[in-house]
Protein backbone atom coordinates (compact mmCIF):
# COMPACT_ATOMS: atom_id res chain seq x y z
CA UNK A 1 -50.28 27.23 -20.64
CA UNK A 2 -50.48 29.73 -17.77
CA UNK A 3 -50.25 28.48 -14.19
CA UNK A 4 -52.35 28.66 -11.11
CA UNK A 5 -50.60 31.71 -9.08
CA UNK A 6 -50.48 28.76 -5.67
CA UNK A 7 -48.57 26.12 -7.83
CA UNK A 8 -45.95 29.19 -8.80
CA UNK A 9 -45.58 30.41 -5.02
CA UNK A 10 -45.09 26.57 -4.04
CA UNK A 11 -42.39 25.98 -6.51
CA UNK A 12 -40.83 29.29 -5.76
CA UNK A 13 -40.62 28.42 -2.12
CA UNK A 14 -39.39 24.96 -3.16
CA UNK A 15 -36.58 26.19 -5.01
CA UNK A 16 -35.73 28.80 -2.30
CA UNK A 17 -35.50 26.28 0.05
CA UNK A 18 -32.92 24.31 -2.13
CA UNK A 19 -30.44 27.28 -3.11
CA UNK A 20 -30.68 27.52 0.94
CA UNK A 21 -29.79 24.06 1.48
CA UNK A 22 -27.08 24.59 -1.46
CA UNK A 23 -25.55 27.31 0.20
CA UNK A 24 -24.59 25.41 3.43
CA UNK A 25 -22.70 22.99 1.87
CA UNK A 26 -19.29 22.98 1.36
CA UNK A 27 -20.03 21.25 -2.32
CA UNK A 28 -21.94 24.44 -3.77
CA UNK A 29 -20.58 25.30 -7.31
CA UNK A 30 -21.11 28.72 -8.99
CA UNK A 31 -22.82 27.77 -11.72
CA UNK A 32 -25.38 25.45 -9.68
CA UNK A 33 -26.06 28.90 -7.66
CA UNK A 34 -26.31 30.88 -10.47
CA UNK A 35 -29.11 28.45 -11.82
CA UNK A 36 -31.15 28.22 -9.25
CA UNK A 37 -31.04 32.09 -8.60
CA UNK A 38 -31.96 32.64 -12.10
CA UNK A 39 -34.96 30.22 -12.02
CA UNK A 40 -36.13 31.91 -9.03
CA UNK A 41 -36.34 35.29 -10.73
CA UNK A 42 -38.06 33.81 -13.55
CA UNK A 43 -40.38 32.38 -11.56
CA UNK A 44 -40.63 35.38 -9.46
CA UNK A 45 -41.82 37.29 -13.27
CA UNK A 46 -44.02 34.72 -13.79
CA UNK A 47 -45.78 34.87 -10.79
CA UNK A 48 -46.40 38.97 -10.80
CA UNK A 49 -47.51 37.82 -14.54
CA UNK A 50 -50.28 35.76 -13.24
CA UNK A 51 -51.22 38.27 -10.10
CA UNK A 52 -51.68 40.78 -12.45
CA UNK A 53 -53.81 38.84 -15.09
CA UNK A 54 -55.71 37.56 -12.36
CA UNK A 55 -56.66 41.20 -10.79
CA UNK A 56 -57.42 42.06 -14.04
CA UNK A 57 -59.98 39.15 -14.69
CA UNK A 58 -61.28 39.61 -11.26
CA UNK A 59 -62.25 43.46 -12.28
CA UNK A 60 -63.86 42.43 -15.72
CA UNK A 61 -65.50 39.87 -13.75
CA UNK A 62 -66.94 42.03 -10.78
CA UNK A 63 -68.21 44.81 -13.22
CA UNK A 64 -70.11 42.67 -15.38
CA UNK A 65 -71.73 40.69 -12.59
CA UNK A 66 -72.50 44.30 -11.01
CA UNK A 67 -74.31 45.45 -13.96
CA UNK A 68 -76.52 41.76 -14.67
CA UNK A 69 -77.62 42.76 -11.01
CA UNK A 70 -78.14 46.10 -11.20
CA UNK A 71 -80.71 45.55 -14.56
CA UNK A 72 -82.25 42.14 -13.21
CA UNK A 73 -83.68 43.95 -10.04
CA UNK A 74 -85.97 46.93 -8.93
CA UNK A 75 -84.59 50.47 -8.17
CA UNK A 76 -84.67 50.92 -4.14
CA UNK A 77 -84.49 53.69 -2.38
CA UNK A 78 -81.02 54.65 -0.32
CA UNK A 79 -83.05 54.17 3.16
CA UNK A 80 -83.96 50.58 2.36
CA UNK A 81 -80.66 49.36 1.26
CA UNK A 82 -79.22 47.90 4.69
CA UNK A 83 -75.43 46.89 4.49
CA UNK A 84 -74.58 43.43 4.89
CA UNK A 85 -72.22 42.39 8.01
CA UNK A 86 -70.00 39.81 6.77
CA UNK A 87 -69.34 37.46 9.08
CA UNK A 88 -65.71 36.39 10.59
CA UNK A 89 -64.87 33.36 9.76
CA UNK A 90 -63.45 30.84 12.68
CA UNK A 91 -60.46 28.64 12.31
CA UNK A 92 -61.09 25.25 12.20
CA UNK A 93 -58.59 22.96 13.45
CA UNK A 94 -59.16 18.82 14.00
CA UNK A 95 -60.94 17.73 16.86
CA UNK A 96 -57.53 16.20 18.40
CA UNK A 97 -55.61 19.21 18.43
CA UNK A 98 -58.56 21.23 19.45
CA UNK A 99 -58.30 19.00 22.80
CA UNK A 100 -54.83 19.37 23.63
CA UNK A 101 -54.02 22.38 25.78
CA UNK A 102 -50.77 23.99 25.08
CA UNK A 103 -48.58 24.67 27.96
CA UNK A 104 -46.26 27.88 25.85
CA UNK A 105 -49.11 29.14 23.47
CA UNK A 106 -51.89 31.12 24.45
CA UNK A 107 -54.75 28.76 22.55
CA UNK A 108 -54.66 25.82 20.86
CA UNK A 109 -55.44 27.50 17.67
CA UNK A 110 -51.97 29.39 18.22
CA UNK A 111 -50.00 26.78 18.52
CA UNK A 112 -51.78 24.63 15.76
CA UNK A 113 -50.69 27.57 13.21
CA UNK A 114 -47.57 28.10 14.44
CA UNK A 115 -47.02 24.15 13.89
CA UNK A 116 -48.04 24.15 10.74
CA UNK A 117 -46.29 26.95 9.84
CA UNK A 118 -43.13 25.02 10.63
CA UNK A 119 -44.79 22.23 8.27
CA UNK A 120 -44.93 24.16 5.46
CA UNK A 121 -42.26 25.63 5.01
CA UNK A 122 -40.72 22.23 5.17
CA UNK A 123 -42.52 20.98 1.87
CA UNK A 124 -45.51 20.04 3.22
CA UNK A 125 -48.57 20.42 1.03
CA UNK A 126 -51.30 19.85 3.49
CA UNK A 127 -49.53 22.35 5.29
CA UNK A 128 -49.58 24.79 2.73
CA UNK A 129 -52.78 24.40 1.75
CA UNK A 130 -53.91 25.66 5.43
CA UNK A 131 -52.22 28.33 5.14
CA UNK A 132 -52.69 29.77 2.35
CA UNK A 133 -56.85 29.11 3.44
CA UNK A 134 -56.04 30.82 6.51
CA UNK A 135 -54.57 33.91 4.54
CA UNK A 136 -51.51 34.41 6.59
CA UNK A 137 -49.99 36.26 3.63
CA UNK A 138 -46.61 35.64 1.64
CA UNK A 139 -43.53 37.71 1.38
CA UNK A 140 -42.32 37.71 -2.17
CA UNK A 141 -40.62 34.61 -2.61
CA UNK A 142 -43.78 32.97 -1.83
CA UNK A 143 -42.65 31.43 1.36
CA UNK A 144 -45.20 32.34 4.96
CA UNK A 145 -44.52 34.89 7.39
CA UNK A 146 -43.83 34.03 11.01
CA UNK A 147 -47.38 33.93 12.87
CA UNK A 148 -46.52 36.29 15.49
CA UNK A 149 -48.07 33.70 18.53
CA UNK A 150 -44.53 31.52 17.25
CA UNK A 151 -42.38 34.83 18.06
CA UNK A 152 -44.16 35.73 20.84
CA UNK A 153 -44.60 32.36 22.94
CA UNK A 154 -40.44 32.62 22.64
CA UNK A 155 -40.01 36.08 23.82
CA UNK A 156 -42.18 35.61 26.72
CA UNK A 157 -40.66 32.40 27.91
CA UNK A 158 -36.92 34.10 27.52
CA UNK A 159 -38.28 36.54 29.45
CA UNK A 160 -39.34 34.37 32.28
CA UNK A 161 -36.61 31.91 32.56
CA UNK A 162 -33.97 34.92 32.07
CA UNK A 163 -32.88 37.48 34.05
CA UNK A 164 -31.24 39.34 31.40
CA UNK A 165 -33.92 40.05 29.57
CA UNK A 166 -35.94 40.75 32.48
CA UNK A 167 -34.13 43.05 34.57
CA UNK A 168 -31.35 44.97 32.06
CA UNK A 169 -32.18 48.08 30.29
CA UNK A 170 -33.93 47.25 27.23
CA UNK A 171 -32.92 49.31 24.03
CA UNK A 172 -33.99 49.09 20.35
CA UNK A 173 -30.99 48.93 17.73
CA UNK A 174 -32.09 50.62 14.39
CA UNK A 175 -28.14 49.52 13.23
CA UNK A 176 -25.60 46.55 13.84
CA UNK A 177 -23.41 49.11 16.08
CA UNK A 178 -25.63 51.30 18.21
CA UNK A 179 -24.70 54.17 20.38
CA UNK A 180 -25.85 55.23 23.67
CA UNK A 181 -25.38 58.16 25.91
CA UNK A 182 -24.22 57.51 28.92
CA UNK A 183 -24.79 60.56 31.78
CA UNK A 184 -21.24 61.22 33.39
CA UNK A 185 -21.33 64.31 34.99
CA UNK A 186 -24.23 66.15 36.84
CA UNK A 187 -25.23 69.96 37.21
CA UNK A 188 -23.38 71.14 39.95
CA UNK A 189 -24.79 73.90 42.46
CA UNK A 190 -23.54 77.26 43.71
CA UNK A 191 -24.14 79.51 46.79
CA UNK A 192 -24.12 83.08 44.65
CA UNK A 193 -23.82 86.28 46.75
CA UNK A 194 -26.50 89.06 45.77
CA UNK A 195 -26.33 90.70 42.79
CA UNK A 196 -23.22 88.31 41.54
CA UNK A 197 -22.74 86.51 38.49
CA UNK A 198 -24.50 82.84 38.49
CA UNK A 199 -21.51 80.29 37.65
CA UNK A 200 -22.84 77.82 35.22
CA UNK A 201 -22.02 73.91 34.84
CA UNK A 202 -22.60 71.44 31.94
CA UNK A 203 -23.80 68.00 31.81
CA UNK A 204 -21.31 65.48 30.34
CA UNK A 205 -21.44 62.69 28.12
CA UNK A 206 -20.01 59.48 27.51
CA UNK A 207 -20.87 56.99 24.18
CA UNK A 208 -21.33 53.16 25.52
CA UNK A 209 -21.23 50.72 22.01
CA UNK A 210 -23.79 48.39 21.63
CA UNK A 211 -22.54 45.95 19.16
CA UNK A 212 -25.56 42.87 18.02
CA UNK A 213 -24.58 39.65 17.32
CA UNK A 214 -26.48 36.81 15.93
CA UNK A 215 -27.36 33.96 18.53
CA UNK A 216 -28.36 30.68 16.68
CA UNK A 217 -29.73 27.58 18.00
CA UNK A 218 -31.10 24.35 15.50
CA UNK A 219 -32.54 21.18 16.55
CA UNK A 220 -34.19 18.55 14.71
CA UNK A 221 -37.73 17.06 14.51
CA UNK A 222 -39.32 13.91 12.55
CA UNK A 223 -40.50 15.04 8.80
CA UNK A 224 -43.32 12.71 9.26
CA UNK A 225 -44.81 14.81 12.21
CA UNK A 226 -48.20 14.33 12.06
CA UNK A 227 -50.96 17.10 12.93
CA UNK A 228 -52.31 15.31 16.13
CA UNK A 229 -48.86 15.70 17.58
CA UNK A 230 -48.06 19.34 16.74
CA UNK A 231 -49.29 20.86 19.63
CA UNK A 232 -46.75 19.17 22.43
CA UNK A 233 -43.53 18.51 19.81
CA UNK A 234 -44.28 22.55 18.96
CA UNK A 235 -44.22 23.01 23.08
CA UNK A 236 -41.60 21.16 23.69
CA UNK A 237 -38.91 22.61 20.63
CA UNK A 238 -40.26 26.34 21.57
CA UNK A 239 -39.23 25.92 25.53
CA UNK A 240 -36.00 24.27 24.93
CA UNK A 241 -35.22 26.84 22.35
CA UNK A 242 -35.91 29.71 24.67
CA UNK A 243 -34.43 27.98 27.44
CA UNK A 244 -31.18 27.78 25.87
CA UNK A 245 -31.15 31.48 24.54
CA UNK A 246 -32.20 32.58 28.02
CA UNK A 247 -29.49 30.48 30.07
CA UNK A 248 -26.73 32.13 27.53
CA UNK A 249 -27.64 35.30 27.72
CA UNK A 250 -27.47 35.55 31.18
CA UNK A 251 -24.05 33.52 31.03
CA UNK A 252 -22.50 36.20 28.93
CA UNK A 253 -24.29 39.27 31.55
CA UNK A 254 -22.98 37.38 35.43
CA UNK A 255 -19.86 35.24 33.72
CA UNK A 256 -18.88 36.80 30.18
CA UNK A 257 -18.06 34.60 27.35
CA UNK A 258 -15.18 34.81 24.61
CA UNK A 259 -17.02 35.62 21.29
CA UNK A 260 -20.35 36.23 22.88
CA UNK A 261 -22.43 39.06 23.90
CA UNK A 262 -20.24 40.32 26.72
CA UNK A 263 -16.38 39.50 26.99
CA UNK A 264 -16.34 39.98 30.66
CA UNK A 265 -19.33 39.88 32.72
CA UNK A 266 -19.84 41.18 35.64
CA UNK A 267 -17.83 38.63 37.45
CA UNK A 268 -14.50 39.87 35.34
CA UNK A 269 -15.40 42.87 35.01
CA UNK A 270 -12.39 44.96 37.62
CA UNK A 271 -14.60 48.16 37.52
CA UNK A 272 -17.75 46.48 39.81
CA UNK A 273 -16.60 46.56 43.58
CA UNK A 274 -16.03 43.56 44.44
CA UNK A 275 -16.16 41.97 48.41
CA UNK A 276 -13.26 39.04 48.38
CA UNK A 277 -14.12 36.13 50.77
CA UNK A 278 -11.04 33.77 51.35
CA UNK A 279 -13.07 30.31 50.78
CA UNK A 280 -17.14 29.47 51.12
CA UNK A 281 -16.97 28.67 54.76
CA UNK A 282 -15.67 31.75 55.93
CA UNK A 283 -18.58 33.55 53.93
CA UNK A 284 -20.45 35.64 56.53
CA UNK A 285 -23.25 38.39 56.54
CA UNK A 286 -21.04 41.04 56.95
CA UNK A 287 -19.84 40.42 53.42
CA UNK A 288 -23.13 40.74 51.99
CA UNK A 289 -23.30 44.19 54.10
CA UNK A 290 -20.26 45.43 52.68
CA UNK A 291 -21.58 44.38 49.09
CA UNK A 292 -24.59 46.27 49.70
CA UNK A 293 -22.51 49.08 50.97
CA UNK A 294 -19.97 49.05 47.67
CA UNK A 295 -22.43 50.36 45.15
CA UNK A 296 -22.26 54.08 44.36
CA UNK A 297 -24.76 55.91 46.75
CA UNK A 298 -25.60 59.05 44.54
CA UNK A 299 -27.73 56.96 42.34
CA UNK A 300 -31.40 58.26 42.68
CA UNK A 301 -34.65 55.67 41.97
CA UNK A 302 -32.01 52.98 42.06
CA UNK A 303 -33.80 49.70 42.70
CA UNK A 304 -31.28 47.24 44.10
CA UNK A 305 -31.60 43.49 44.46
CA UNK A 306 -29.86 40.85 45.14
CA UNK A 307 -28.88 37.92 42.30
CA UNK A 308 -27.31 34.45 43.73
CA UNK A 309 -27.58 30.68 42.66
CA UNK A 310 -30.39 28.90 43.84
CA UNK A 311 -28.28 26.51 45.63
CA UNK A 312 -26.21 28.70 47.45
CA UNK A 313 -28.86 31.08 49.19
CA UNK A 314 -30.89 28.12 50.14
CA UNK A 315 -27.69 25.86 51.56
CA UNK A 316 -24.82 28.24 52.82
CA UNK A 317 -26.60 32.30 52.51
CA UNK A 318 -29.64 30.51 54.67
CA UNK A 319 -27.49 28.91 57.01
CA UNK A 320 -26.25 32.27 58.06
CA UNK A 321 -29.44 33.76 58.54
CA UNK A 322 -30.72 30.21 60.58
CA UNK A 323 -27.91 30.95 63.06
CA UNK A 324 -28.04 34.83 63.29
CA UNK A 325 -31.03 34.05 65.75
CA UNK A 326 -34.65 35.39 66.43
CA UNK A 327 -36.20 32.55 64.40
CA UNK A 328 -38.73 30.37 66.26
CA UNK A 329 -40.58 27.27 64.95
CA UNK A 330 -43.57 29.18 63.47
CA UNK A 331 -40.45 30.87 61.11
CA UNK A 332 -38.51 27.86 60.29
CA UNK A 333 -42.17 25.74 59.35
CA UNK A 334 -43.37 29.06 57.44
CA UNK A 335 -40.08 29.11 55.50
CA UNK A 336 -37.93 32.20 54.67
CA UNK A 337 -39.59 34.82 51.68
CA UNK A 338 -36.17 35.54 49.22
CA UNK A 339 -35.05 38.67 50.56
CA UNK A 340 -31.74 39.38 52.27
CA UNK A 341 -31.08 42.39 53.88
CA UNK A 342 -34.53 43.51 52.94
CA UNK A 343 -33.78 43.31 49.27
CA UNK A 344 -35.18 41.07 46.66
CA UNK A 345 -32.92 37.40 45.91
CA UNK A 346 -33.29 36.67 42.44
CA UNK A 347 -31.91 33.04 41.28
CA UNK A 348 -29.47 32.60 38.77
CA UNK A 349 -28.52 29.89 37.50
CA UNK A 350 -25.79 30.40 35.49
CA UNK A 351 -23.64 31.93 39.04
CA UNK A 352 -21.94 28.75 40.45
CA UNK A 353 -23.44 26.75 42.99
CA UNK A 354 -20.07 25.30 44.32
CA UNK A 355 -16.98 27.27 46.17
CA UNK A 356 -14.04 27.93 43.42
CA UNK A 357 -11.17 30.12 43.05
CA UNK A 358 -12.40 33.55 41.28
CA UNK A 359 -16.10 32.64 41.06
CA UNK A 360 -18.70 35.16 41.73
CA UNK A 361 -21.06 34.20 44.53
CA UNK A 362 -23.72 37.28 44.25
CA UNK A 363 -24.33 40.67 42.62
CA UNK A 364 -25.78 43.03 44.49
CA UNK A 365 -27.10 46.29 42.53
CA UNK A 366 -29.74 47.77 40.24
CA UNK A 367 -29.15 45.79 36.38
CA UNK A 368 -31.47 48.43 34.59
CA UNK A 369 -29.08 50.78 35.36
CA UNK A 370 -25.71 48.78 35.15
CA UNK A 371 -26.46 47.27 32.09
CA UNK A 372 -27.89 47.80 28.25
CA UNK A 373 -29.94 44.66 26.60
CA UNK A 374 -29.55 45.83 22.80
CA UNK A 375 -32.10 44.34 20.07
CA UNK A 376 -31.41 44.32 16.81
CA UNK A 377 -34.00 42.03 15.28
CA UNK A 378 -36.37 39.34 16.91
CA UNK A 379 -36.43 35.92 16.83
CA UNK A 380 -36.71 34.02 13.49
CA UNK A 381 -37.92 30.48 12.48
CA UNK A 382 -36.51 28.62 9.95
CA UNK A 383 -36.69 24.86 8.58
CA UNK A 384 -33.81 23.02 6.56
CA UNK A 385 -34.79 20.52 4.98
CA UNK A 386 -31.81 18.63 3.03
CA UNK A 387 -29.66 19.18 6.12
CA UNK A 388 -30.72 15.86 7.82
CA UNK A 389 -32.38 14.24 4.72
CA UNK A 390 -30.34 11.11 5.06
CA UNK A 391 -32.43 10.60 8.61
CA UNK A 392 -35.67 11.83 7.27
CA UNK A 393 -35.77 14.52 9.53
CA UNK A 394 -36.03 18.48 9.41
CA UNK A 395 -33.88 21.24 11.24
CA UNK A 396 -35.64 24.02 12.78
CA UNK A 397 -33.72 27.05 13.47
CA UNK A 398 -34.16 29.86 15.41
CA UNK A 399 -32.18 33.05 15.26
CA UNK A 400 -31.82 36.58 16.91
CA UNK A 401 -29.83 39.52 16.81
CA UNK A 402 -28.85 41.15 20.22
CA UNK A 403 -25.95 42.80 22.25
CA UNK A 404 -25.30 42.83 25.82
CA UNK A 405 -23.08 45.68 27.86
CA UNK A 406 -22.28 46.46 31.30
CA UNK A 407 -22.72 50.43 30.45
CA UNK A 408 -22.73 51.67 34.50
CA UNK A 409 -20.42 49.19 36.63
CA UNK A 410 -20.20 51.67 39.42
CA UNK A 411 -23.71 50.96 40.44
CA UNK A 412 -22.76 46.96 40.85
CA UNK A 413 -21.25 45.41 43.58
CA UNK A 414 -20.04 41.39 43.84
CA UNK A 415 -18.66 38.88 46.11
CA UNK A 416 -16.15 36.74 44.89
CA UNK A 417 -13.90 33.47 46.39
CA UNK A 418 -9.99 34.60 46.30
């Protein structure tokens, strides 16, 4: 007996699913594997089987209802034949959801898809059922494709609690290991007497390696997660997740991280100029003067700014401007706009708040030019969900493909505690 095409797709994303699962564990025999890998592509052959039957029935179908109609009624002339405008039709979503207003998503239709995205692919057949009515479309192992509101609610709250991804050079990777020119040496000009050869100078080149690496991060939510409580778990799994990715890149960019994106940092990093200050109380403007003054000069457009920890420029960086003078109580009341030196203060959180030997204390300089944000491939959602069967619960895992390198230090400059 031939199957419904749906039932095929949902036991084809069922038993993907479970040679997933299998594949994590340490336990995972061979020959298990090899079974489940060969039902898959036999369900895989049954399932273009029954596509392709049912275009075909659709076809026989369509013609003879075309030509019933076309004998049953009058012959009309071209000018009276008015083409129908088919309607759109609107999502509905339950009257519950529809109320709650999503503080990530853009609607609360986005983030009631992008919930129940995560649903189905975790087994769940109401789930399913919505989607496949909503026609979000299939890859070929039956499972759903990401609703791009999930992706992009991520990316744009990376974006805003990172500075990485906001202020560093962002390139496209079309490989693992990417390659970028890097300018090194500039035209140079001559004075040429009349009638004398011209001298002639070349522009030089240097290679800077992007190399992507996959950043991971899984939590865990309830399997029995209900649709009226979608909308604010969804909210609060999608900021955490993007909180987390944010706060480590920029950890690898200002501090470096063994194994990470960036080895170094900028704080570690001996070819920025760096400012040494002997401990936090001897910290004085003139330091943040000479950082200004460290980066290389010859840089044109360069748009400088200023990155420190919250905590710092509002406790010890403001104290110093409090006591250089010219404030009166209409200043102090009105508060202080984030600029020092008449460039921009940016907050970072991941630069240390408290005095230590070696820490970095600000970095003064223009990031789009000092360093390359490399993307391989964008964030991914995934549920597991045998990993935390024994608590009833599902993982839901997120993963991207990025690199991170300081291509330009000259055009840095830092303050660090000797």
């Amino acid at each position: 007996m031939r199957r419904n095409p749906n039932d095929i797709k949902a036991e084809i994303s069922e038993v993907s699913l479970e040679l997933e699962a299998l594949a994590l564990t340490e336990e995972a025999g061979l020959d298990e594997l090899k079974k489940l890998q060969a039902r898959a592509s036999e369900l895989e052959g049954e399932l273009d089987s029954a596509l392709q039957l049912e275009s075909i029935k659709k076809e026989i179908l369509a013609k003879r209802e075309a030509e019933a109609q076309a004998a049953s009624q009058p012959s009309v002339s071209a000018e009276a034949v008015q083409p129908s405008v088919e309607e759109e039709p609107k999502m509905k979503i339950p009257a519950v959801a529809a109320g709650q207003r999503s503080k990530v998503f853009a609607s609360s239709e986005d983030a009631y898809v992008s919930g129940q995205y995560l649903r189905a692919i975790a087994g769940n057949q109401e789930a399913k059922r919505f989607m496949n009515d909503l026609s979000i479309g299939t890859d070929n192992r039956g499972g759903f494709t990401t609703p791009a509101p999930l992706s992009n609610a991520l990316i744009n709250l990376q974006e805003e609690y990172g500075i990485a991804r906001q202020k560093c050079r962002r390139i496209v990777m079309s490989q693992n290991t990417w390659d970028v020119p890097k300018l090194t040496g500039h035209v140079s000009i001559n004075y040429t007497n009349e009638a004398a050869a011209i001298g002639s100078s070349d522009l030089t080149f240097a290679q800077v390696q992007l190399v992507a690496k996959k950043m991971t991060a899984l939590t865990k939510i309830s399997r029995e997660l209900d649709e009226d409580s979608i909308i604010p778990m969804l909210d609060t799994v999608v900021q955490s997740i993007a909180y987390a990715l944010a706060i480590e890149e920029d950890t690898n960019l200002f501090i470096g991280k063994s194994g990470g994106l960036e080895l170094e940092g900028i704080e570690n990093n001996d070819s920025v100029n760096d400012v040494n200050v002997a401990n936090l109380g001897a910290l004085a403007l003139t330091d943040f003067t000479a950082c200004a003054a460290g980066v290389d000069t010859h840089v044109v457009g360069a748009r400088n700014e200023w990155y420190i920890n919250p905590s710092l420029f509002n406790g010890a960086v403001r104290d110093l401007l409090n006591a250089a003078g010219g404030n009166n109580i209409t200043n102090i009341e009105a508060g202080q706009r984030p600029l020092l030196l008449g460039y921009p203060v940016n907050f970072v959180h991941t630069l240390p708040a408290v005095a230590g030997s070696g820490n970095c204390l600000a970095v003064f300089g223009d990031l789009n030019l000092g360093c390359y944000f490399g993307e391989r491939r964008g964030t991914e959602f995934r549920t597991l969900t045998e990993l935390y069967a024994n608590t009833d619960q599902i993982g839901v895992q997120c993963t991207q493909r990025v690199s991170l390198s300081i291509a330009n230090p000259e055009v840095l400059s830092k303050i660090t505690l000797t």
